[in-house]
N, C-alpha and C. Protein backbone atom coordinates (compact mmCIF):
# COMPACT_ATOMS: atom_id res chain seq x y z
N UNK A 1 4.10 -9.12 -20.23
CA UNK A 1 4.18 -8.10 -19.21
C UNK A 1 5.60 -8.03 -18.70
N UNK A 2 6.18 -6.72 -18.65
CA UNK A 2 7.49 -6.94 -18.10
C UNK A 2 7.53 -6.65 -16.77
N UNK A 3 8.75 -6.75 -15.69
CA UNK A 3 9.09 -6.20 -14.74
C UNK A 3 8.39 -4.86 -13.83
N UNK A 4 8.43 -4.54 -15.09
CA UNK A 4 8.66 -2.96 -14.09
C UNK A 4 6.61 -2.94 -14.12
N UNK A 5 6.30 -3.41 -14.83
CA UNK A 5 4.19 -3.36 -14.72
C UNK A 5 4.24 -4.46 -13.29
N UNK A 6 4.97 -5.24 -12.86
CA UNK A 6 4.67 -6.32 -11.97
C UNK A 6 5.57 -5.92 -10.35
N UNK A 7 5.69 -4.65 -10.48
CA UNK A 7 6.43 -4.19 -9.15
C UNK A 7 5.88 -3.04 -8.60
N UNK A 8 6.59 -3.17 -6.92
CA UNK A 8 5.66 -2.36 -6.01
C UNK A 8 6.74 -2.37 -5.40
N UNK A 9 7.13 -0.98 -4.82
CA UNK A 9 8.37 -0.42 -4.56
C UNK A 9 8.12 -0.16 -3.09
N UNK A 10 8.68 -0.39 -1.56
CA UNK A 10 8.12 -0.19 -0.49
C UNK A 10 9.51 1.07 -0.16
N UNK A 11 9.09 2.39 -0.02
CA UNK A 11 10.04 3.37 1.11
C UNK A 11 10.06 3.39 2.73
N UNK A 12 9.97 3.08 3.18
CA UNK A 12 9.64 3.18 4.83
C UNK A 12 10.79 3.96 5.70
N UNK A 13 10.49 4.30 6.68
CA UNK A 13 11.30 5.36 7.38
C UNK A 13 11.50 4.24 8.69
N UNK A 14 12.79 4.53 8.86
CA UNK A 14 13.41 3.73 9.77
C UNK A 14 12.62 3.71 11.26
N UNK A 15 12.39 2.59 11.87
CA UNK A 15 11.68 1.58 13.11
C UNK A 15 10.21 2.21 13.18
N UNK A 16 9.67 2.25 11.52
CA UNK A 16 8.18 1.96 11.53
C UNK A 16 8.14 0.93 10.88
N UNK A 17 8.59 0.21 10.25
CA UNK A 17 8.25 -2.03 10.17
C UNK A 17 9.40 -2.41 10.91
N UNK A 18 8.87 -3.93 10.75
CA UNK A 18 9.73 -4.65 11.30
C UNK A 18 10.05 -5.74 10.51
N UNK A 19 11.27 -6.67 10.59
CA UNK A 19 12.05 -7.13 9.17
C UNK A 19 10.30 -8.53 9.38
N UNK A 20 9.50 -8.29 10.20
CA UNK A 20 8.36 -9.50 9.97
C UNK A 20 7.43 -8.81 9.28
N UNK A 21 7.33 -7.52 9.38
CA UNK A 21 6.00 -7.10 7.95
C UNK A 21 6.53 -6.82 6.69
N UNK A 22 8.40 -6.79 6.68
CA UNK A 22 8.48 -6.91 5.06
C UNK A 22 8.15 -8.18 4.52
N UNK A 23 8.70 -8.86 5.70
CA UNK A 23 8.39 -10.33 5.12
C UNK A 23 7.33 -10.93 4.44
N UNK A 24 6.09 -10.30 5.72
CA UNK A 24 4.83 -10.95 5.83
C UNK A 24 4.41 -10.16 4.06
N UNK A 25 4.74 -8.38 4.02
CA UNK A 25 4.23 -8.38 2.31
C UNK A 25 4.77 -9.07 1.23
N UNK A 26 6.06 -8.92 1.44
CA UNK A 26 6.70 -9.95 0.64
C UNK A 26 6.04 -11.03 0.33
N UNK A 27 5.95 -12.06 0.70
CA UNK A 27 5.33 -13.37 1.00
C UNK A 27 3.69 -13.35 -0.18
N UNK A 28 2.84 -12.25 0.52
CA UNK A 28 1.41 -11.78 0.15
C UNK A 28 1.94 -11.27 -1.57
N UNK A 29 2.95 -10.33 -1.82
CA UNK A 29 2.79 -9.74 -2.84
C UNK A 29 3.54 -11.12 -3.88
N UNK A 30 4.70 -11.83 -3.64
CA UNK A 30 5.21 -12.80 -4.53
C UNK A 30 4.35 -14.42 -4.56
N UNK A 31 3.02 -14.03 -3.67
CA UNK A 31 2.42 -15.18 -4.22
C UNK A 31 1.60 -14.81 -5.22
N UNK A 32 1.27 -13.62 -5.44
CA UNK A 32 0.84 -12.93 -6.69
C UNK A 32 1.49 -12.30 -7.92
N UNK A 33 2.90 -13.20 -7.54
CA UNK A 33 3.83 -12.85 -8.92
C UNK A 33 4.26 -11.25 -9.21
N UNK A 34 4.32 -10.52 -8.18
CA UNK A 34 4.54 -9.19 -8.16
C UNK A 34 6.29 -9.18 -7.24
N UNK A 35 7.19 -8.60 -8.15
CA UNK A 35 8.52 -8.03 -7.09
C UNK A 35 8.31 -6.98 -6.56
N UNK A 36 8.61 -7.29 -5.21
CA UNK A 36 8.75 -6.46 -4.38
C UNK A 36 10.22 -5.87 -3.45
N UNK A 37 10.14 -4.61 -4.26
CA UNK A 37 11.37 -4.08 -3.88
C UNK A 37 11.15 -3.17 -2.04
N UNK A 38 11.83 -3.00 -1.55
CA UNK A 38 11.93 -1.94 -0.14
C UNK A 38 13.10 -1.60 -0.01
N UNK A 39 12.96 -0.43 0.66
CA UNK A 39 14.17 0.47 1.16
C UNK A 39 14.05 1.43 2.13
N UNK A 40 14.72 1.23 2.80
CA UNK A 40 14.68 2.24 4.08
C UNK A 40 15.01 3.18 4.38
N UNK A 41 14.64 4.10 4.56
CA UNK A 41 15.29 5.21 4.97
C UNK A 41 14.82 6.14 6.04
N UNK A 42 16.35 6.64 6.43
CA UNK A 42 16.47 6.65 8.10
C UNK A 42 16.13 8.25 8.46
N UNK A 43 15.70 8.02 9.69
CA UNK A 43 14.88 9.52 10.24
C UNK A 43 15.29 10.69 9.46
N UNK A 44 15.09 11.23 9.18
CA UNK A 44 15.49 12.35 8.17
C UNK A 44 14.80 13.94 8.74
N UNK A 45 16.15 15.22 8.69
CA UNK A 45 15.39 16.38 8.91
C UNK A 45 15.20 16.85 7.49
N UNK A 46 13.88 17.72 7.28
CA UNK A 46 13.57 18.08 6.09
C UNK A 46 12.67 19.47 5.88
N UNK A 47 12.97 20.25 5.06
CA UNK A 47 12.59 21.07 4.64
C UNK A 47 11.32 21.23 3.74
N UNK A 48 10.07 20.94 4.35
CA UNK A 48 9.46 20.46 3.13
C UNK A 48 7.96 20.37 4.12
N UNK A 49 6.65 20.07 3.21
CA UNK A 49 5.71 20.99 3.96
C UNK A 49 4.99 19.13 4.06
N UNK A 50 4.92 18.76 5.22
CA UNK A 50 5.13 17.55 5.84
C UNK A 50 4.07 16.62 5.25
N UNK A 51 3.13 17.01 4.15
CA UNK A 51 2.21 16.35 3.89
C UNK A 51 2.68 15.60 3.21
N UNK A 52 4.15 16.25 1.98
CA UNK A 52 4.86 15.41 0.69
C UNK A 52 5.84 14.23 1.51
N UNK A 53 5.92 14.44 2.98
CA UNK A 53 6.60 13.59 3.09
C UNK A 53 5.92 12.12 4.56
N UNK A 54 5.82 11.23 3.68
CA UNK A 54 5.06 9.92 4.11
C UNK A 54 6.38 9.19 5.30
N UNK A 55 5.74 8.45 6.11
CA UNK A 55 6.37 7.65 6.85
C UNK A 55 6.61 5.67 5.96
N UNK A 56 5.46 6.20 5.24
CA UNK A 56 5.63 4.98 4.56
C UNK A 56 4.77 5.21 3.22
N UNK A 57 5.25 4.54 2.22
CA UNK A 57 5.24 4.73 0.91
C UNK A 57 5.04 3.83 -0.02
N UNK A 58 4.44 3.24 -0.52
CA UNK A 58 3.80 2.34 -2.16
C UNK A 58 4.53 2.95 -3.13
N UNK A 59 5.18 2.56 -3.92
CA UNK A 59 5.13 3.14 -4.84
C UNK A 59 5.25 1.92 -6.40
N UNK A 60 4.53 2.31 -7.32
CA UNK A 60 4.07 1.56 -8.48
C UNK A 60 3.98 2.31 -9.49
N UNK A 61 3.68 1.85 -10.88
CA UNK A 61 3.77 2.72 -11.71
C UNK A 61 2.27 2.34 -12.63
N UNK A 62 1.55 3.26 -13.33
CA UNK A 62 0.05 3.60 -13.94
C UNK A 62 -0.06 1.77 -14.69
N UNK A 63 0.79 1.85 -15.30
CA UNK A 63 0.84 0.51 -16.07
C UNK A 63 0.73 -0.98 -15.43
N UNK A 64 0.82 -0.97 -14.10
CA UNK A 64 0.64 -1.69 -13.12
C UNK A 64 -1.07 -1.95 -12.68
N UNK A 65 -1.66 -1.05 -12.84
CA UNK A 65 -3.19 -1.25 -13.12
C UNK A 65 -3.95 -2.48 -14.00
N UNK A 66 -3.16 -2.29 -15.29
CA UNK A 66 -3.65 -2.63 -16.34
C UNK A 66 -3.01 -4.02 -16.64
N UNK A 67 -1.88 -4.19 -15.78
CA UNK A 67 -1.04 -5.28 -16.17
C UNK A 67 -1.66 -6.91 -15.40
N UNK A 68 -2.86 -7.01 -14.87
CA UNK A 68 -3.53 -7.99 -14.06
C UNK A 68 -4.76 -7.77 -14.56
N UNK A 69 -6.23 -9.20 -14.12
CA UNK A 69 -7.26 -8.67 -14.65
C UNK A 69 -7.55 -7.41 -13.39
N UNK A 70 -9.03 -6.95 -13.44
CA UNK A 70 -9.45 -5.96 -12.68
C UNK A 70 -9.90 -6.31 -11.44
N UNK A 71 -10.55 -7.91 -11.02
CA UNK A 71 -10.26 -8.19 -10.17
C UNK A 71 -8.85 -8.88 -9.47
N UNK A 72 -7.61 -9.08 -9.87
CA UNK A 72 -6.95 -9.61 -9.25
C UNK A 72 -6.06 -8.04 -8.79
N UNK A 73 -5.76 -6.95 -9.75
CA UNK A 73 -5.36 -5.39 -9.49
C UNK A 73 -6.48 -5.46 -8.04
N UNK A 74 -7.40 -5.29 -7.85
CA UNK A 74 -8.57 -5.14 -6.74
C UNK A 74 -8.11 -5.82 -5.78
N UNK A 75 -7.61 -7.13 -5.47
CA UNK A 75 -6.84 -7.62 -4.73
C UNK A 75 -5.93 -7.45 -4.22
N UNK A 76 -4.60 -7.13 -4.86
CA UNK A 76 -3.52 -6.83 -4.49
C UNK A 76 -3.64 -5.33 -3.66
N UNK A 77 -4.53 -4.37 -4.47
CA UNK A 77 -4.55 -3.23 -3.68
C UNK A 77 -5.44 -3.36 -2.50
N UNK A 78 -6.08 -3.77 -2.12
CA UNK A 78 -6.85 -4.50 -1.02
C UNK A 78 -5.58 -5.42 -0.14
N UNK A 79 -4.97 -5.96 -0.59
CA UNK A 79 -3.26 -6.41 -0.14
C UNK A 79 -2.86 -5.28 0.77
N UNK A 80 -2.17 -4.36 0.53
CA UNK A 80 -1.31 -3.98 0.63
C UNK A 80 -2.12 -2.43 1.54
N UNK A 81 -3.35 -1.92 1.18
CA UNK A 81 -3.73 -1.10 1.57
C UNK A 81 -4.25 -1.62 2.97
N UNK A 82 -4.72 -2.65 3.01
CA UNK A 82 -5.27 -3.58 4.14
C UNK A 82 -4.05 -4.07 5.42
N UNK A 83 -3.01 -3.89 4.76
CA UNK A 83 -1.69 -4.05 5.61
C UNK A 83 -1.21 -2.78 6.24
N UNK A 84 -1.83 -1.85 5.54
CA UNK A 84 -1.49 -0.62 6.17
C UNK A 84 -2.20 -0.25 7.45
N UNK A 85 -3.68 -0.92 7.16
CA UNK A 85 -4.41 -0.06 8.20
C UNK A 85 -4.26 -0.99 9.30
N UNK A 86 -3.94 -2.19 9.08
CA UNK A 86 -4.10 -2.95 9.87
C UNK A 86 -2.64 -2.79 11.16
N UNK A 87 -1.60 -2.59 10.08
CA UNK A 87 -0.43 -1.76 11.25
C UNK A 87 -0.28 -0.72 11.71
N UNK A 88 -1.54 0.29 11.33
CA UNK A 88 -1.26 1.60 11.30
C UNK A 88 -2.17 2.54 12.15
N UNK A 89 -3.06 1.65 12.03
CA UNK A 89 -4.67 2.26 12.60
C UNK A 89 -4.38 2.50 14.12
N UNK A 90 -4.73 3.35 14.90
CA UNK A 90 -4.79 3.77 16.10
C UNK A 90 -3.70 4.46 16.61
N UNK A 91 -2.75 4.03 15.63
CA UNK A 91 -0.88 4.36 15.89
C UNK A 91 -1.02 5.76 15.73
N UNK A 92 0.48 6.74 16.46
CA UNK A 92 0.42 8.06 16.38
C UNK A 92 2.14 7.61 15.83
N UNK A 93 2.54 9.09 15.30
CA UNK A 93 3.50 8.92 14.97
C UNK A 93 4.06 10.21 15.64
N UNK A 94 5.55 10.47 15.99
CA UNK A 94 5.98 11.84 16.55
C UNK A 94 6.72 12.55 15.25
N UNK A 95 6.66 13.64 15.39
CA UNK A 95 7.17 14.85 14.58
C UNK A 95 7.84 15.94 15.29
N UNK A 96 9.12 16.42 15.05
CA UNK A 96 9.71 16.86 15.97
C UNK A 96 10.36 17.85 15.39
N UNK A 97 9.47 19.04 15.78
CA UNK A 97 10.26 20.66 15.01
C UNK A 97 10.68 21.21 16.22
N UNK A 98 11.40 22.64 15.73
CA UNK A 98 12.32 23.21 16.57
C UNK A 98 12.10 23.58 18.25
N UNK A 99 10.35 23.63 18.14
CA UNK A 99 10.08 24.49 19.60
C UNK A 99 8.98 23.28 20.34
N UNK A 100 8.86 22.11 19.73
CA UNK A 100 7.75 21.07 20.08
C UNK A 100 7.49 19.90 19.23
N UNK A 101 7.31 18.13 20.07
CA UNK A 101 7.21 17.18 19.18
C UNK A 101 5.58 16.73 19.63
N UNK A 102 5.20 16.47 18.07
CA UNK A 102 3.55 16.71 17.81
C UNK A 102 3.44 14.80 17.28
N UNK A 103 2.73 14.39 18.25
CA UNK A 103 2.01 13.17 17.56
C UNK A 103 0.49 13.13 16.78
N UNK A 104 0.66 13.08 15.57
CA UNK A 104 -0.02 12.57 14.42
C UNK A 104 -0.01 11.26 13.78
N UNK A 105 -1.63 11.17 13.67
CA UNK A 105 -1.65 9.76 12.18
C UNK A 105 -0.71 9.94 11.53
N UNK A 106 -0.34 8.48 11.32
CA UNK A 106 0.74 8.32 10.08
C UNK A 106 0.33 8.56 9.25
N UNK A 107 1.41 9.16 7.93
CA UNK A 107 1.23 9.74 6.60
C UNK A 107 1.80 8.82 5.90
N UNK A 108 0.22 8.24 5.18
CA UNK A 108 0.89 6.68 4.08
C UNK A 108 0.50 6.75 2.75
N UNK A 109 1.49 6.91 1.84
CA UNK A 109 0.52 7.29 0.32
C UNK A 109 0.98 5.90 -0.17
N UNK A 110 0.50 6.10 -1.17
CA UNK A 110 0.20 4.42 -2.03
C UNK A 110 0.21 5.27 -3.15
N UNK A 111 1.90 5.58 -4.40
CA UNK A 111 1.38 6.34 -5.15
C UNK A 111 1.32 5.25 -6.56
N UNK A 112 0.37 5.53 -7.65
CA UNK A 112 0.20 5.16 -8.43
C UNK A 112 0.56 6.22 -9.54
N UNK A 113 1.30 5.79 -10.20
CA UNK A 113 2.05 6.88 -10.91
C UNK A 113 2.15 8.09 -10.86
N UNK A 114 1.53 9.38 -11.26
CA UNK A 114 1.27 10.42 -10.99
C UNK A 114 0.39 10.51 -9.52
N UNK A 115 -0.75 9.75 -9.30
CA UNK A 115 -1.52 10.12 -8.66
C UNK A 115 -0.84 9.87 -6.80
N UNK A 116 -1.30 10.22 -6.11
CA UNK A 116 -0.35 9.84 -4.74
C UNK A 116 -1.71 9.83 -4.09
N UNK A 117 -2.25 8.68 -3.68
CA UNK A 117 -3.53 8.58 -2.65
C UNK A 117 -2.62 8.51 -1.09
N UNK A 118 -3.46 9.03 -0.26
CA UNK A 118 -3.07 9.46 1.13
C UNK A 118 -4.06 8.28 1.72
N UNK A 119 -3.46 7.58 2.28
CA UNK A 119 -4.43 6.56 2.98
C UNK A 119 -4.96 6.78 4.26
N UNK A 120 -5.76 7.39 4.55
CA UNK A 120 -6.61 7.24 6.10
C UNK A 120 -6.80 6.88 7.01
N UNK A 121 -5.76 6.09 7.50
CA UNK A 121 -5.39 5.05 8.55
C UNK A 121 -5.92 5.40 9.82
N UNK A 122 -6.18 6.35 10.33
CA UNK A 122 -6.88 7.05 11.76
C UNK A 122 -8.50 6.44 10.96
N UNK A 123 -9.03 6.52 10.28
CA UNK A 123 -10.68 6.33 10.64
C UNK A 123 -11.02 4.95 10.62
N UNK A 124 -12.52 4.38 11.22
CA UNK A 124 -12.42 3.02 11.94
C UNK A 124 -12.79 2.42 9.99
N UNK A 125 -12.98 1.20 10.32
CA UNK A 125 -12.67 -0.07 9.30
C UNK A 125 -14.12 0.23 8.32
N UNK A 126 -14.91 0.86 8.68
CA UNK A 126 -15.52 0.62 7.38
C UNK A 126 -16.29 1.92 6.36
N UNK A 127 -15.36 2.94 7.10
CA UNK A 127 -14.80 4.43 6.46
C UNK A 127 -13.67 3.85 5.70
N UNK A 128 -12.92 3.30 5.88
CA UNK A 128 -11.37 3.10 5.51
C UNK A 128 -11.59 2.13 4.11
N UNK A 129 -12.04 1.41 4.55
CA UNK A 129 -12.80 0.43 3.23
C UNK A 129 -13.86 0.78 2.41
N UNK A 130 -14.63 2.20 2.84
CA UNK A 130 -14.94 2.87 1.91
C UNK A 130 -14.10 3.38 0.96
N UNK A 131 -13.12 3.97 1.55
CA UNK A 131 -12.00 5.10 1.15
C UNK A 131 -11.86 4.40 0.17
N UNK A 132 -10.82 3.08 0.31
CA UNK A 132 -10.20 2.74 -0.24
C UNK A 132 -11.33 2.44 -1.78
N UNK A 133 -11.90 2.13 -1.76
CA UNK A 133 -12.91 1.35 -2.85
C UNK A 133 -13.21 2.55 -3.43
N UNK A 134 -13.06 3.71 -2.57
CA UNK A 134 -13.35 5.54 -3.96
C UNK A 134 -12.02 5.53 -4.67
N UNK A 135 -11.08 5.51 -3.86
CA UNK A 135 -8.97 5.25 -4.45
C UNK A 135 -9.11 4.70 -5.26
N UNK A 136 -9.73 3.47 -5.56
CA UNK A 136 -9.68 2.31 -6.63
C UNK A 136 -10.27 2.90 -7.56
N UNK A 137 -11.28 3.42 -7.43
CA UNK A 137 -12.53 3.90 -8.74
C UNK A 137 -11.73 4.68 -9.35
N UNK A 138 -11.06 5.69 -8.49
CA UNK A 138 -10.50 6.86 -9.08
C UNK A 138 -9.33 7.17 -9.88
N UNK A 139 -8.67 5.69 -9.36
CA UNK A 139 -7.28 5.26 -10.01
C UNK A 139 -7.41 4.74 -11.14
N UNK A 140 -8.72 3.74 -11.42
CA UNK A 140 -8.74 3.37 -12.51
C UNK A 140 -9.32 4.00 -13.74
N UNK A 141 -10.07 5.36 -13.84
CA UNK A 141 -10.27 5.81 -14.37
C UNK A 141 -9.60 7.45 -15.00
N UNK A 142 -8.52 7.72 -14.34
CA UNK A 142 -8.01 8.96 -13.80
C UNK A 142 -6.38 8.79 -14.10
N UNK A 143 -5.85 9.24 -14.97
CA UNK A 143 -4.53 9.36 -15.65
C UNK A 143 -3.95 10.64 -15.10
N UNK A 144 -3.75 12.01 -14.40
CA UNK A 144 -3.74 12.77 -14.20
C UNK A 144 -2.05 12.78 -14.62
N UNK A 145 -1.69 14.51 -15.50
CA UNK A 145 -0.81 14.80 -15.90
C UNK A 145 0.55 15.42 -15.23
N UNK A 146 -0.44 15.74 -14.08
CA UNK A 146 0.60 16.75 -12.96
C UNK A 146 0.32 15.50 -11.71
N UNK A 147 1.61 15.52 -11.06
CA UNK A 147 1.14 14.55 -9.64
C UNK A 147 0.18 15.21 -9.08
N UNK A 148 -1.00 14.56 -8.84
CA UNK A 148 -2.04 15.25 -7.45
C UNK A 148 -2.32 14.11 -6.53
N UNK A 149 -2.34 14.82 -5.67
CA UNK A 149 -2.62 13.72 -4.10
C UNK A 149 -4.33 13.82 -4.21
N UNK A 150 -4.69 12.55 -3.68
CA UNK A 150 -5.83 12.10 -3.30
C UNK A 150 -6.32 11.64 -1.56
N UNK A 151 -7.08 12.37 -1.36
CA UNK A 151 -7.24 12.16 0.15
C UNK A 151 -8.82 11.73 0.38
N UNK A 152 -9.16 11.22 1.49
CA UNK A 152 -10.66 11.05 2.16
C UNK A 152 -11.06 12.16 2.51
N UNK A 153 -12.06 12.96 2.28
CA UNK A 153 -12.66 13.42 3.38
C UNK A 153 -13.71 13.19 4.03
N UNK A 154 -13.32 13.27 5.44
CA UNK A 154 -13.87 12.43 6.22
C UNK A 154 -15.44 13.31 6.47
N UNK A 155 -15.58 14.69 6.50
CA UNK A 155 -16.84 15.06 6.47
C UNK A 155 -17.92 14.93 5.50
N UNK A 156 -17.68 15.35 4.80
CA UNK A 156 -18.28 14.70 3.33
C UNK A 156 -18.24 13.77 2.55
N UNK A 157 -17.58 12.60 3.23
CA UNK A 157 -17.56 11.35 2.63
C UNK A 157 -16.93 11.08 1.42
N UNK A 158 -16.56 12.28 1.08
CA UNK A 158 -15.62 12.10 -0.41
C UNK A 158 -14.58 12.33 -0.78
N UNK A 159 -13.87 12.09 -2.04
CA UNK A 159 -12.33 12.04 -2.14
C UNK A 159 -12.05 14.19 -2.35
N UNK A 160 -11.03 14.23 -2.22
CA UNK A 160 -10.33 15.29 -2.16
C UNK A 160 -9.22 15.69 -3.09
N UNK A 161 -9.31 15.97 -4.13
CA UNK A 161 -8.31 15.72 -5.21
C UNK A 161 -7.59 17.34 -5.53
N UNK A 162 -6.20 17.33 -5.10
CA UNK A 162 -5.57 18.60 -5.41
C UNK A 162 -3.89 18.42 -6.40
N UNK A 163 -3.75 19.25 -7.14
CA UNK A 163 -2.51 19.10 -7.53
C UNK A 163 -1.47 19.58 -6.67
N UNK A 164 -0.18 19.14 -6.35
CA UNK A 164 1.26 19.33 -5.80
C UNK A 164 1.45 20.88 -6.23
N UNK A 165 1.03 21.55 -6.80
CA UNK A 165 1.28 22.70 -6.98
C UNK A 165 -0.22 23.16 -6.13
N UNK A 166 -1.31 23.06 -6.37
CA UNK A 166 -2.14 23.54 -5.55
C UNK A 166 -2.06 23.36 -4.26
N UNK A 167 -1.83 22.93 -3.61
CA UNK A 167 -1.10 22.33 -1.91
C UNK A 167 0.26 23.18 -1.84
N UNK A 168 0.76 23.31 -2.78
CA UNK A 168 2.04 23.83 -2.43
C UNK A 168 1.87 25.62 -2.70
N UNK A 169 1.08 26.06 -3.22
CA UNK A 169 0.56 27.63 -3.24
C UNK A 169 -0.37 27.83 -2.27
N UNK A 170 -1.45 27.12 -1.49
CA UNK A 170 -1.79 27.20 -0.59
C UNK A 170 -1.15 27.41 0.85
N UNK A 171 -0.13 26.22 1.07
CA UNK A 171 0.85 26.45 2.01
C UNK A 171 1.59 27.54 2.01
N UNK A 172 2.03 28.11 0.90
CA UNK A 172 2.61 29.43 0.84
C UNK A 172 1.72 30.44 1.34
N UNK A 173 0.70 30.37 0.89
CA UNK A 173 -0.69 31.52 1.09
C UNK A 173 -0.63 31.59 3.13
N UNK A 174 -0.70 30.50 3.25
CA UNK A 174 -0.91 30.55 5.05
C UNK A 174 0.16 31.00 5.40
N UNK A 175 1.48 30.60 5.18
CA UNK A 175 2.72 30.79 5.79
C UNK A 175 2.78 32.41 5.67
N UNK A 176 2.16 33.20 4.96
CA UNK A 176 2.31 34.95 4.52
C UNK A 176 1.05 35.42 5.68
């Protein structure tokens, strides 16, 4: 197995961790023989339709699935998704456009190669641990060719699967 199947890439947006939860994943992900890279980056204005852009970010690649057995992959993503909710849950985050700043759930994807799951961090612990256990099913069976985001929905109990181009012609559709 090389490198790049045994890594998990952290983006985070500047003073949402603190140098003790890189640590603390750090720590969790290299006792499981996984490098863990992070990088920060700082408040940023952006042009861009706010769903593509996360406060915090996973990022891994398809081959990373396959590169552990199926329960120890089950673990690690249980790792790392479990770290999310656990810093994330109840938290609002601010957003700040031209005429008003709007607090919202944080926007946390966990992407797995193509696929970009949106993690659910606003619903209580055992919606969320549902979620996550549909993410898993769906990841492991599901190669998708075009990036599509994966979301909960929370009314119907089920995943939500759209392509980056379907989200992004929709948003156009409202904005007209």
């Amino acid at each position: 197995m090389n490198n790049q199947e045994q890594k998990i890439n952290l983006i985070y947006e500047k003073s949402t961790l603190e140098s003790t939860d890189i640590l603390e994943l750090q720590k969790k992900l290299t006792e499981r023989n996984v490098r863990f890279d992070f990088q920060q980056r700082s408040i940023m204005t952006c042009a861009s339709i706010d769903f593509f852009v996360p406060i915090i970010q996973f990022v891994t690649s398809e081959s990373f699935l396959f590169g552990f057995t199926a329960s120890a992959t089950w673990d690690l993503f249980k790792t790392i998704t479990g770290f999310a909710y656990n810093k994330f849950h109840n938290r609002k985050t601010c957003k700040k456009y031209n005429d008003k700043t709007v607090k919202t759930p944080p926007n946390i994807h966990f992407d797995i190669g193509n696929t970009h799951l949106v993690l659910p961090v606003d619903i209580d612990k055992d919606k969320y641990e549902y979620a996550i256990d549909k993410f898993f099913k769906y990841v492991s069976s599901h190669t998708p060719n075009k990036i599509t985001y994966v979301w909960y929905n929370e009314t119907d109990k089920s995943l939500t699967t759209k392509t980056e181009e379907q989200i992004i012609n929709e948003e156009i559709k409202k904005q007209q």
